[in-house]
N, C-alpha and C. Protein backbone atom coordinates (compact mmCIF):
# COMPACT_ATOMS: atom_id res chain seq x y z
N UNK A 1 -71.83 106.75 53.75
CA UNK A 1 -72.59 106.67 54.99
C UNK A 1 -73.67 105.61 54.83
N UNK A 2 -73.72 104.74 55.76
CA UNK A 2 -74.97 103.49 55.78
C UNK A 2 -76.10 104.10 56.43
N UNK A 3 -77.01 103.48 55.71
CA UNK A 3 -78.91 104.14 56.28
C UNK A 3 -79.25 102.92 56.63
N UNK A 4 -80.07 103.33 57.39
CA UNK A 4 -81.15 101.92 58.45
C UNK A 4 -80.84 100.92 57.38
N UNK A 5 -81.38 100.94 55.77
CA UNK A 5 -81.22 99.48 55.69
C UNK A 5 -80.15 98.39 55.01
N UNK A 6 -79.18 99.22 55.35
CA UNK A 6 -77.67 98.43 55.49
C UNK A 6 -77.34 97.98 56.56
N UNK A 7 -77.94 98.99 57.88
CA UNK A 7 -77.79 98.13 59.00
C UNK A 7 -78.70 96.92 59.51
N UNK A 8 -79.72 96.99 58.74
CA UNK A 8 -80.49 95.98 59.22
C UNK A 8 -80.78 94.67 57.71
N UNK A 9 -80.00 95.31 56.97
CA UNK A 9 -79.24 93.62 56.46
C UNK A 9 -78.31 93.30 57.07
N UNK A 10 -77.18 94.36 56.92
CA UNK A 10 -75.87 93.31 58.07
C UNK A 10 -76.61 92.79 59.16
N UNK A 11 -77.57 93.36 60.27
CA UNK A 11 -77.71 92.81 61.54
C UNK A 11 -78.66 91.44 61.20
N UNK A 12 -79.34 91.24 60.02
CA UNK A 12 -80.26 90.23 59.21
C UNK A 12 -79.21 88.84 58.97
N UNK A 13 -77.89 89.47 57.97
CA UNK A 13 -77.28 88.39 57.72
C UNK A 13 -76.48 88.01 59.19
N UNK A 14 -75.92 88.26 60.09
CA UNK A 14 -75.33 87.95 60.77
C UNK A 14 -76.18 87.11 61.62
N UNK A 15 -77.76 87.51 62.06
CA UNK A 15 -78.37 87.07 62.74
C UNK A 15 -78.82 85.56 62.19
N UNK A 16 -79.20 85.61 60.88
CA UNK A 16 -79.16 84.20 60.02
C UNK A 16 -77.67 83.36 60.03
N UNK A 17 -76.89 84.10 60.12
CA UNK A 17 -75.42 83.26 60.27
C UNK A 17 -75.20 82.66 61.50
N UNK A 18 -75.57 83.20 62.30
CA UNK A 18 -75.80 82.78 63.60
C UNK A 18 -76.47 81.32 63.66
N UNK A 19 -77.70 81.54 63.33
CA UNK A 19 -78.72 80.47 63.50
C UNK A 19 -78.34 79.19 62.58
N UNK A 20 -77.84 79.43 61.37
CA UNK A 20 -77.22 78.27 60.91
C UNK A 20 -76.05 77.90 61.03
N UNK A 21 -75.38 78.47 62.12
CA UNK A 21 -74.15 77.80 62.07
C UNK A 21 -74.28 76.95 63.78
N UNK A 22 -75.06 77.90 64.31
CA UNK A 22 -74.87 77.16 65.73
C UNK A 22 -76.66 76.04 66.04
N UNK A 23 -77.15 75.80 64.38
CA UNK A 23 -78.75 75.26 64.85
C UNK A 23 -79.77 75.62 65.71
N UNK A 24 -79.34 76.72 66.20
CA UNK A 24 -80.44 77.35 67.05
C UNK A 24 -81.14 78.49 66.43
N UNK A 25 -82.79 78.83 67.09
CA UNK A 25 -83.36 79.87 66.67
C UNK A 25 -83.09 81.22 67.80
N UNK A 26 -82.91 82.08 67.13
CA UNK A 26 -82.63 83.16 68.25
C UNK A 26 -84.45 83.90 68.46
N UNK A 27 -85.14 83.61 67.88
CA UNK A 27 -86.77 83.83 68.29
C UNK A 27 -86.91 85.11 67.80
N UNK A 28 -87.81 85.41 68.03
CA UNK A 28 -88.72 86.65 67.66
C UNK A 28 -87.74 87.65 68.72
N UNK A 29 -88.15 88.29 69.83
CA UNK A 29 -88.01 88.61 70.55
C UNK A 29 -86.18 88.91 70.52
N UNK A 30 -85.48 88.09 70.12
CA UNK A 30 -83.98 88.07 69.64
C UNK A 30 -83.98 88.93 68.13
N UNK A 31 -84.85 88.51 67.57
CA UNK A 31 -84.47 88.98 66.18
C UNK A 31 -84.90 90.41 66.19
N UNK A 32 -86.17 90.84 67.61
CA UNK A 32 -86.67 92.56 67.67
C UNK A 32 -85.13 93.09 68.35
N UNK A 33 -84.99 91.91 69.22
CA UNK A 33 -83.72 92.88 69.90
C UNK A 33 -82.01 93.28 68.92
N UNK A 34 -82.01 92.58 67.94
CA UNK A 34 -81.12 92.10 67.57
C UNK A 34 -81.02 93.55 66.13
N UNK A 35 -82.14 93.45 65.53
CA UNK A 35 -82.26 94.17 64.31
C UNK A 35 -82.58 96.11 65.14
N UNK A 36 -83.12 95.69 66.02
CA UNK A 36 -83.24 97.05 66.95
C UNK A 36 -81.93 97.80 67.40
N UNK A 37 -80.91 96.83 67.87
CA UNK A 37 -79.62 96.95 68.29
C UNK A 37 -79.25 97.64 67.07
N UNK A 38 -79.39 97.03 65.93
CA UNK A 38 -78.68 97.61 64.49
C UNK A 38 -78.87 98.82 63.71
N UNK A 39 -79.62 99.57 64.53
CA UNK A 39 -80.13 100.45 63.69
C UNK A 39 -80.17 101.97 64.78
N UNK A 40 -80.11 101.47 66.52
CA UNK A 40 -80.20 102.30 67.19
C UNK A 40 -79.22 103.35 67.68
N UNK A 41 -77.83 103.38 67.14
CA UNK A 41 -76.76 103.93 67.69
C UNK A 41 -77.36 105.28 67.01
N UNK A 42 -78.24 105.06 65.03
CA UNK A 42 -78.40 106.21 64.43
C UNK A 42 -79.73 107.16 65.56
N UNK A 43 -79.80 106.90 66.23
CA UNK A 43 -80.91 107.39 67.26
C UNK A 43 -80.40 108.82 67.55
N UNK A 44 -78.68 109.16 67.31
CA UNK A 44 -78.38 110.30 67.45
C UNK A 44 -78.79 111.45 66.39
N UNK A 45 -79.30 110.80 65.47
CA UNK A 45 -79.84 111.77 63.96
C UNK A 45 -80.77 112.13 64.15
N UNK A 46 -81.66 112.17 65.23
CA UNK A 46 -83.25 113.09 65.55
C UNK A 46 -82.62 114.03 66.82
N UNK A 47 -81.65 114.14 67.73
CA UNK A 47 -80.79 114.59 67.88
C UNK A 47 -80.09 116.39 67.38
N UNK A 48 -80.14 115.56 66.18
CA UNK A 48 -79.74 116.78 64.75
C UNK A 48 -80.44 117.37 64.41
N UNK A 49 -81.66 116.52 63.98
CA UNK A 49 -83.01 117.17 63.31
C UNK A 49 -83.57 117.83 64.10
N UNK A 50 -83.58 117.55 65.24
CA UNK A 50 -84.84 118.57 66.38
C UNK A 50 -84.26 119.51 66.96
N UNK A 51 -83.23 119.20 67.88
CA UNK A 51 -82.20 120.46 68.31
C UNK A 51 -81.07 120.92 67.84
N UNK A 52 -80.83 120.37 66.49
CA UNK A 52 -79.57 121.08 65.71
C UNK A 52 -78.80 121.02 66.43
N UNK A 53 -78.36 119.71 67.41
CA UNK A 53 -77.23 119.63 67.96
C UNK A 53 -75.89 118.65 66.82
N UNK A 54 -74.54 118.50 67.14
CA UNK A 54 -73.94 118.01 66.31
C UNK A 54 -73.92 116.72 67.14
N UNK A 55 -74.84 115.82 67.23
CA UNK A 55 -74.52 114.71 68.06
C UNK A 55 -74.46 113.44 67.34
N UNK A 56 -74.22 113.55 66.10
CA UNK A 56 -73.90 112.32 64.92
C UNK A 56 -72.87 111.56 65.02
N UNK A 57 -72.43 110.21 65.45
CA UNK A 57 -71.30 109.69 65.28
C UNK A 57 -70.45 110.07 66.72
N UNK A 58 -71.00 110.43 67.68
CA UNK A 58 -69.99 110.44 68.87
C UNK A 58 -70.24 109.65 70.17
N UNK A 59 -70.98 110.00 70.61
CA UNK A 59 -71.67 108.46 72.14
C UNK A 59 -72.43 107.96 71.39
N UNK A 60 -73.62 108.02 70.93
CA UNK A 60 -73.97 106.72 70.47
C UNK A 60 -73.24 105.34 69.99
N UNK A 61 -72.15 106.27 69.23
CA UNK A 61 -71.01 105.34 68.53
C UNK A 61 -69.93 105.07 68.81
N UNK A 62 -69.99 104.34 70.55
CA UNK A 62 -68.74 104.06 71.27
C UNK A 62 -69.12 102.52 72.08
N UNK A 63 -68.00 102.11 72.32
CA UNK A 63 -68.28 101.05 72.85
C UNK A 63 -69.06 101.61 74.65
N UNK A 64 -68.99 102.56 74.95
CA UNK A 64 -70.20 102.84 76.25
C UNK A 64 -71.05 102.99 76.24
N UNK A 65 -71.58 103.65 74.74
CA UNK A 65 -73.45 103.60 74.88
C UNK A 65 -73.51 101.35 74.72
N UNK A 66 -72.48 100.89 74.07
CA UNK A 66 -73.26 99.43 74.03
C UNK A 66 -73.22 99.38 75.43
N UNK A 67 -71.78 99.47 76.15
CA UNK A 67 -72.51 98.71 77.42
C UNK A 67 -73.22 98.95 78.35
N UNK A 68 -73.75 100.46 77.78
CA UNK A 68 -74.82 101.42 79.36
C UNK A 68 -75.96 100.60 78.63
N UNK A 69 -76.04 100.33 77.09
CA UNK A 69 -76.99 99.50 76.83
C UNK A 69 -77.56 98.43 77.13
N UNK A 70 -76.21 97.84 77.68
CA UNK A 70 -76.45 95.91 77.89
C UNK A 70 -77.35 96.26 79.62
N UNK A 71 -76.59 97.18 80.25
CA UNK A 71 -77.41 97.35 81.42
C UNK A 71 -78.70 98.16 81.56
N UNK A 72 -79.11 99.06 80.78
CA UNK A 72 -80.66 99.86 81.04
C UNK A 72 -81.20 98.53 80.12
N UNK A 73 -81.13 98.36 79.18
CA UNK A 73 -82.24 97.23 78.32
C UNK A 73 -82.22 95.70 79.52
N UNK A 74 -81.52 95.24 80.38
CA UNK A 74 -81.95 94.67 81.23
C UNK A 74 -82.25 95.12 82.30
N UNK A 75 -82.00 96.33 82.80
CA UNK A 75 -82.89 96.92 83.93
C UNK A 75 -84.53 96.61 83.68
N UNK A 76 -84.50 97.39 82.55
CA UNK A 76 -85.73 97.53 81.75
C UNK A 76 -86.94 96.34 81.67
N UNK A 77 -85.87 95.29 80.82
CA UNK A 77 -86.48 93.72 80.92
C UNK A 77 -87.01 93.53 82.37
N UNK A 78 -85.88 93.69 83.21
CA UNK A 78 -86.54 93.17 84.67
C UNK A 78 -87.78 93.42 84.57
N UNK A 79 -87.43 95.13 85.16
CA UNK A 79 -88.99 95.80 85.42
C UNK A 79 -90.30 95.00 84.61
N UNK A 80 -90.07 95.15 83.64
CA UNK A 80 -91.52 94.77 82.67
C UNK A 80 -91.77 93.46 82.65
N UNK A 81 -90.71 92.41 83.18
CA UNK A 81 -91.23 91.16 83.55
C UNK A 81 -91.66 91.16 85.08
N UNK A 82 -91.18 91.43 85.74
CA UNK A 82 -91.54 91.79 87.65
C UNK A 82 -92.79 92.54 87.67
N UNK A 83 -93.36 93.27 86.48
CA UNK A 83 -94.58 93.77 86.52
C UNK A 83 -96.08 93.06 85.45
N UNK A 84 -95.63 91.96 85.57
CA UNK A 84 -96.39 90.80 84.66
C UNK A 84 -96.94 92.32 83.25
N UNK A 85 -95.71 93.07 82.89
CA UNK A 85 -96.74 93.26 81.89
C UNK A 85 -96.22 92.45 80.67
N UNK A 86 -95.31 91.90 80.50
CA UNK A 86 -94.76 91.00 79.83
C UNK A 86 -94.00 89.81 79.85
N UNK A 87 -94.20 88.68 79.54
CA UNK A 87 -93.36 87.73 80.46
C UNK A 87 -92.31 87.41 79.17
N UNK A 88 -90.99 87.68 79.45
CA UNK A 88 -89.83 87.47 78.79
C UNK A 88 -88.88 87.20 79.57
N UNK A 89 -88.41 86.12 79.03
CA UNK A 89 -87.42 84.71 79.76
C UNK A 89 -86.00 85.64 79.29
N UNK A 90 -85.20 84.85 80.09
CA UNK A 90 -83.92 85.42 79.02
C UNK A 90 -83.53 86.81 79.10
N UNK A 91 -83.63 87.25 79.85
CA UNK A 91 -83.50 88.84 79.73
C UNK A 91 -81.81 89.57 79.75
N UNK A 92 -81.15 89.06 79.81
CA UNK A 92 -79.92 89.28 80.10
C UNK A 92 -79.53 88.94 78.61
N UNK A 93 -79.64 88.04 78.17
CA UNK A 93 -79.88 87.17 76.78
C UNK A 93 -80.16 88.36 75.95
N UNK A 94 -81.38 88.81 75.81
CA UNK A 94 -81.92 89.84 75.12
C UNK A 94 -81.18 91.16 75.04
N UNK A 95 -80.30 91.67 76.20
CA UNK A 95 -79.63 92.27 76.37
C UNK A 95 -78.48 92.59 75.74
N UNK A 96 -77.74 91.25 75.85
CA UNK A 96 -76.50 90.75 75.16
C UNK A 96 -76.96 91.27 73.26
N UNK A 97 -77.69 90.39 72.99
CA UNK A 97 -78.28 91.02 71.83
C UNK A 97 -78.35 91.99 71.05
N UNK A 98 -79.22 93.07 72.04
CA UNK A 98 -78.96 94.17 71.74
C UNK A 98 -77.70 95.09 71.38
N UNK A 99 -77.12 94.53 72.66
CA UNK A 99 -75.16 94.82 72.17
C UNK A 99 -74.64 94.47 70.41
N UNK A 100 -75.33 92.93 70.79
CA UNK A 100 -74.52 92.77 69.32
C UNK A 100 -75.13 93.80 68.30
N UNK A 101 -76.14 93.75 68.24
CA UNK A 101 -76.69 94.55 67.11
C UNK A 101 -76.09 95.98 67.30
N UNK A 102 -76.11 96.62 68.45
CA UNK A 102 -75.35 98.29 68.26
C UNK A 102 -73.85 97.66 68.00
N UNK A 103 -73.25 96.41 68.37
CA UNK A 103 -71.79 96.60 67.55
C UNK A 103 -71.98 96.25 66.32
N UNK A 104 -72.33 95.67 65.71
CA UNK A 104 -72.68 95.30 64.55
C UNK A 104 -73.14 96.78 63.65
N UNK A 105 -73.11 97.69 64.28
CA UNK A 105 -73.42 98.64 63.51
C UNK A 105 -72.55 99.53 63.45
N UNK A 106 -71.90 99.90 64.53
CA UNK A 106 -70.48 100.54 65.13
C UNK A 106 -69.49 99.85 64.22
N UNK A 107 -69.24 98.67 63.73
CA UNK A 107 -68.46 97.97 63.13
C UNK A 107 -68.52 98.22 61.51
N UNK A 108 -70.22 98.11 61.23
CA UNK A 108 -70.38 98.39 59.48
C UNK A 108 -70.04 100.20 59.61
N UNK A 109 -70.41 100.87 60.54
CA UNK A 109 -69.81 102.56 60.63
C UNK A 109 -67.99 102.86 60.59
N UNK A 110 -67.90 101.40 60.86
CA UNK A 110 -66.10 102.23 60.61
C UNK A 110 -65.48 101.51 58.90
N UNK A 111 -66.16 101.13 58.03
CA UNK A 111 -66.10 101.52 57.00
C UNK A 111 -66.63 101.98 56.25
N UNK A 112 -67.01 103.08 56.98
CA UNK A 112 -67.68 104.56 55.88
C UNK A 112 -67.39 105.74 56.76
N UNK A 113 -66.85 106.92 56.27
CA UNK A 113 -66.33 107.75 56.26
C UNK A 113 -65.31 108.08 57.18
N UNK A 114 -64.96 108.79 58.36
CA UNK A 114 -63.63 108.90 58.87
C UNK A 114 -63.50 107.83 60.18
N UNK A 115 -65.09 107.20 60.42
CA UNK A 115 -65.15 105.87 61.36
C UNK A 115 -65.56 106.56 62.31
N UNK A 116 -65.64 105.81 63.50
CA UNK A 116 -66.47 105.83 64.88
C UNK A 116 -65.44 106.10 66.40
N UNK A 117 -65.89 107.18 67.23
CA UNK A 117 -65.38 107.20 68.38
C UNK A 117 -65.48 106.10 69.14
N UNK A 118 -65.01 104.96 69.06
CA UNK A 118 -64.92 103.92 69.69
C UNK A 118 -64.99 104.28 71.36
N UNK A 119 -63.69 104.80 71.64
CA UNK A 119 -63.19 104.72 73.19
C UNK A 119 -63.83 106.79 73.40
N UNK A 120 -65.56 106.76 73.19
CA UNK A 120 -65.32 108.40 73.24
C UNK A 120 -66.14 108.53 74.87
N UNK A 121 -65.36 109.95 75.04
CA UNK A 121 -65.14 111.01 75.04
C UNK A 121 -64.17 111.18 74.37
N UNK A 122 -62.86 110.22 73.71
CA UNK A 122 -61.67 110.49 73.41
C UNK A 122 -62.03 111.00 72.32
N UNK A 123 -60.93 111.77 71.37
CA UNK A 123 -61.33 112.47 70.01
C UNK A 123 -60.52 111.49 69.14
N UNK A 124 -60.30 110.64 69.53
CA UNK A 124 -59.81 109.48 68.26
C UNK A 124 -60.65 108.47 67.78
N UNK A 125 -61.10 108.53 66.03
CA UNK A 125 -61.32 107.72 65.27
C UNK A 125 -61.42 106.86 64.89
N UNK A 126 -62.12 105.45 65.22
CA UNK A 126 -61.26 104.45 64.15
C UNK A 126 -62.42 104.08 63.17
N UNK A 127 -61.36 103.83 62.26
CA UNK A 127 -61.61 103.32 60.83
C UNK A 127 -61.22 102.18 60.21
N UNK A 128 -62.12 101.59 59.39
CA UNK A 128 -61.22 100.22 58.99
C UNK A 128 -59.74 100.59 57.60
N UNK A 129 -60.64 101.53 56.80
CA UNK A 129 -59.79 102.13 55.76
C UNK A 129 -58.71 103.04 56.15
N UNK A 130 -58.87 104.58 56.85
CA UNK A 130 -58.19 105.44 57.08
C UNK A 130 -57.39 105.10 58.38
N UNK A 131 -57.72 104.41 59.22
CA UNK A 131 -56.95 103.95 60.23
C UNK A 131 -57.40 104.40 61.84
N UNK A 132 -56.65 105.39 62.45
CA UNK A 132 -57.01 105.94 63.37
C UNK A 132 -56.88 107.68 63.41
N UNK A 133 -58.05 108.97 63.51
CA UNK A 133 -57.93 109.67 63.01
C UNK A 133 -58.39 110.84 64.23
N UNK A 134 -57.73 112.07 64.40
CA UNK A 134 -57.90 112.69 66.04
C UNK A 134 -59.06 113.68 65.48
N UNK A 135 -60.00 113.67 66.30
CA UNK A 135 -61.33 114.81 66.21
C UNK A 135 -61.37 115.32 64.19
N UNK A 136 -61.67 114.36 63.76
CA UNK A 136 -61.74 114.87 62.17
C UNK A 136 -63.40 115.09 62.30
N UNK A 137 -63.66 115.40 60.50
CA UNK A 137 -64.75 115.95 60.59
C UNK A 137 -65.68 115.15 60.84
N UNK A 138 -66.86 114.88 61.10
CA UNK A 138 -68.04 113.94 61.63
C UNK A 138 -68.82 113.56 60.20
N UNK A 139 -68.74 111.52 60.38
CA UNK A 139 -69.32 111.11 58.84
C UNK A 139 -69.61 111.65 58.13
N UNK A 140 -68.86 112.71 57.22
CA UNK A 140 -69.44 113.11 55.66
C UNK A 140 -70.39 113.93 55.85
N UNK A 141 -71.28 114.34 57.29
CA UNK A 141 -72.13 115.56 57.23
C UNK A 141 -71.47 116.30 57.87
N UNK A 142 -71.03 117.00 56.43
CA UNK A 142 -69.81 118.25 56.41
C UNK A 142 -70.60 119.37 55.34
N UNK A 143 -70.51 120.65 55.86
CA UNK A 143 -70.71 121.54 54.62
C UNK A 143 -71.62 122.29 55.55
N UNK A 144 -72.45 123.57 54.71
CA UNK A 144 -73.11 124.78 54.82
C UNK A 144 -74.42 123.64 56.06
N UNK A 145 -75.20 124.37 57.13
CA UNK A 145 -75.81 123.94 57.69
C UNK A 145 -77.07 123.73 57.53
N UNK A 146 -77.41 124.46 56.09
CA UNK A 146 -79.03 124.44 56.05
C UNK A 146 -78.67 123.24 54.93
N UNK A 147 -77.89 122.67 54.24
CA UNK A 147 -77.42 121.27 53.60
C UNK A 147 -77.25 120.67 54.65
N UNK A 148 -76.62 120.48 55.92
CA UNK A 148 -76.80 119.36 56.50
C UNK A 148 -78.09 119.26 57.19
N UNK A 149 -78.93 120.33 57.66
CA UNK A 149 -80.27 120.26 57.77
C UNK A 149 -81.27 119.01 56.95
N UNK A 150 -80.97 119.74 55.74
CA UNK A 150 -81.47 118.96 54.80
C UNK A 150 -81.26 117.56 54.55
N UNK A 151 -80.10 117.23 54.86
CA UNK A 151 -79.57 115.87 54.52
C UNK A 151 -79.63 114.84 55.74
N UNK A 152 -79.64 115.26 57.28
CA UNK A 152 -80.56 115.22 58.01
C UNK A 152 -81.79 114.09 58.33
N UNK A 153 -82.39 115.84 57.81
CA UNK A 153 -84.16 115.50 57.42
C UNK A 153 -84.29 114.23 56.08
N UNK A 154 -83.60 114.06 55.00
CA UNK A 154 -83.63 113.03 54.41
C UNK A 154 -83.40 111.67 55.29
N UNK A 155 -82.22 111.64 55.92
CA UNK A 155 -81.83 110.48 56.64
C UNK A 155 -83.01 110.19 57.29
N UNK A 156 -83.34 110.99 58.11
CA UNK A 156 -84.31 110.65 59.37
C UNK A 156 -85.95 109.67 58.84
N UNK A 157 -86.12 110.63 57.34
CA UNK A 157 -87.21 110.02 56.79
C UNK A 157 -87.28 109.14 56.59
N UNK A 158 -85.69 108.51 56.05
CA UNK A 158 -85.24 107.07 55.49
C UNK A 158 -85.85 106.59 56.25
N UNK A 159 -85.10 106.68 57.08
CA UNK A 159 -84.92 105.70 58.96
C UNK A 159 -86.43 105.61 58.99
N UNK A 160 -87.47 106.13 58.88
CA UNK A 160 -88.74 106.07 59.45
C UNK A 160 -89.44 105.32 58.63
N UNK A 161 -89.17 105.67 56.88
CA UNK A 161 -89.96 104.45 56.04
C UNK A 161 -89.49 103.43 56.28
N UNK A 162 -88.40 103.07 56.11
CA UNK A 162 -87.67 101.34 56.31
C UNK A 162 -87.82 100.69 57.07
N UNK A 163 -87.94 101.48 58.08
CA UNK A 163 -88.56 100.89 59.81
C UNK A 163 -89.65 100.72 59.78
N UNK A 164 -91.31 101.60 58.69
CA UNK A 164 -92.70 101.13 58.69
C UNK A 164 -92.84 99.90 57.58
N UNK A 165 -92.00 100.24 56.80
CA UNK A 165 -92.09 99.08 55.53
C UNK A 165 -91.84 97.59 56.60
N UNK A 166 -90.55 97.86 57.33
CA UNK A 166 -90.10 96.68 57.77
C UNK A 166 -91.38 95.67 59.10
N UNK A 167 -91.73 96.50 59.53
CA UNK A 167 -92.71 96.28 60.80
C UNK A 167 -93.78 96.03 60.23
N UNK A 168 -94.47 96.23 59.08
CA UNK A 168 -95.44 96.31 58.30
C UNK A 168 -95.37 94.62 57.83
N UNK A 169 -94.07 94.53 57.16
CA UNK A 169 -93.47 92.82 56.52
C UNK A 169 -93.91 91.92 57.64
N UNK A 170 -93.07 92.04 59.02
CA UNK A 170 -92.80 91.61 60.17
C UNK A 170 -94.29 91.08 60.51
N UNK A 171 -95.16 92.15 60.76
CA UNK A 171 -96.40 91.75 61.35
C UNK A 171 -97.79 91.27 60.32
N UNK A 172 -97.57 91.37 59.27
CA UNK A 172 -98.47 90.97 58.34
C UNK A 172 -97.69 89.11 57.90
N UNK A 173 -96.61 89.09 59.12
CA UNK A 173 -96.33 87.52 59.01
C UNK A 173 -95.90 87.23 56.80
N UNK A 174 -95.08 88.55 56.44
CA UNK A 174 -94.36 88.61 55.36
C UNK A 174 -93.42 88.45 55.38
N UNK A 175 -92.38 88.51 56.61
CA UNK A 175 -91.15 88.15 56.86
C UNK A 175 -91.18 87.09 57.60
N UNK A 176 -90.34 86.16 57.64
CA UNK A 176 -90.50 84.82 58.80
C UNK A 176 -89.25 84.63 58.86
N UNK A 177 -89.14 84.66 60.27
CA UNK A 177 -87.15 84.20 60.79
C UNK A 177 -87.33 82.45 60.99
């Protein structure tokens, strides 16, 4: 199973692959949307932690949360540019982005454990290794419930240091795209 910061090297290297292959900078604002995209499908793991629902690995991790994504994150953009509280160009742009980064993560998720409901509501699988697999068990958090509680609550913590470490780099101008 990949934690925030596997997804936000893959969404790192790809985003640098990007920029040197096509000479362009994708900006700040690309690189929030981009590394944000990569890390947000796991948004279903507080989900788990708070209401002990089993919502790990199923809409978040389909190609419809990207594209309800590509449309609320530019709804969104609009609004907050139409309301001078932020002026951001490109908003559709930013959007697109975001996509890549939730596929980019949907993509590093189908090689680790039984893979991602791509086309869900459907109960089929895909995987890069195992192939295509009908309602199997959900990524590797399998077992007694006060262990997946637990394992969980580890993930979630991950997700929260890597994300302050990382924002911490970011804005103390320690990281530079």
């Amino acid at each position: 199973m990949a934690f925030v910061f596997v997804h936000l090297i893959i969404g790192w290297l790809f985003g640098r692959g990007y920029e040197v292959i096509s000479g362009t900078d994708i900006g700040y604002y690309g690189w929030l949307f981009l590394l944000a995209g990569a890390v947000l499908p796991d948004i279903d793991l507080l989900a788990d932690w708070i209401f002990g629902w089993c919502a790990h690995r199923k809409f978040t991790h389909s190609l419809l949360f990207a594209g309800l994504m590509i449309g609320l994150s530019y709804f969104i953009l609009k609004i907050i540019n139409y309301s001078n509280l932020l002026e951001i160009e490109n908003q559709m742009m930013l959007a697109v982005i975001l996509c890549v980064g939730i596929s980019i993560h949907i993509l590093t998720d189908t090689a680790y454990g039984i893979g991602v409901p791509l086309l869900w509501p459907s109960k089929w699988y895909v995987s890069l290794f195992k192939g295509i697999n009908y309602a199997p068990v959900i990524g590797g958090l399998t077992g007694e419930m006060d262990y997946m509680k637990t394992i969980i609550k580890r993930i979630v913590f991950d997700m929260g240091l890597g994300a302050l470490w990382f924002f911490y780099l970011l804005l103390t101008n320690k990281i530079v795209f």
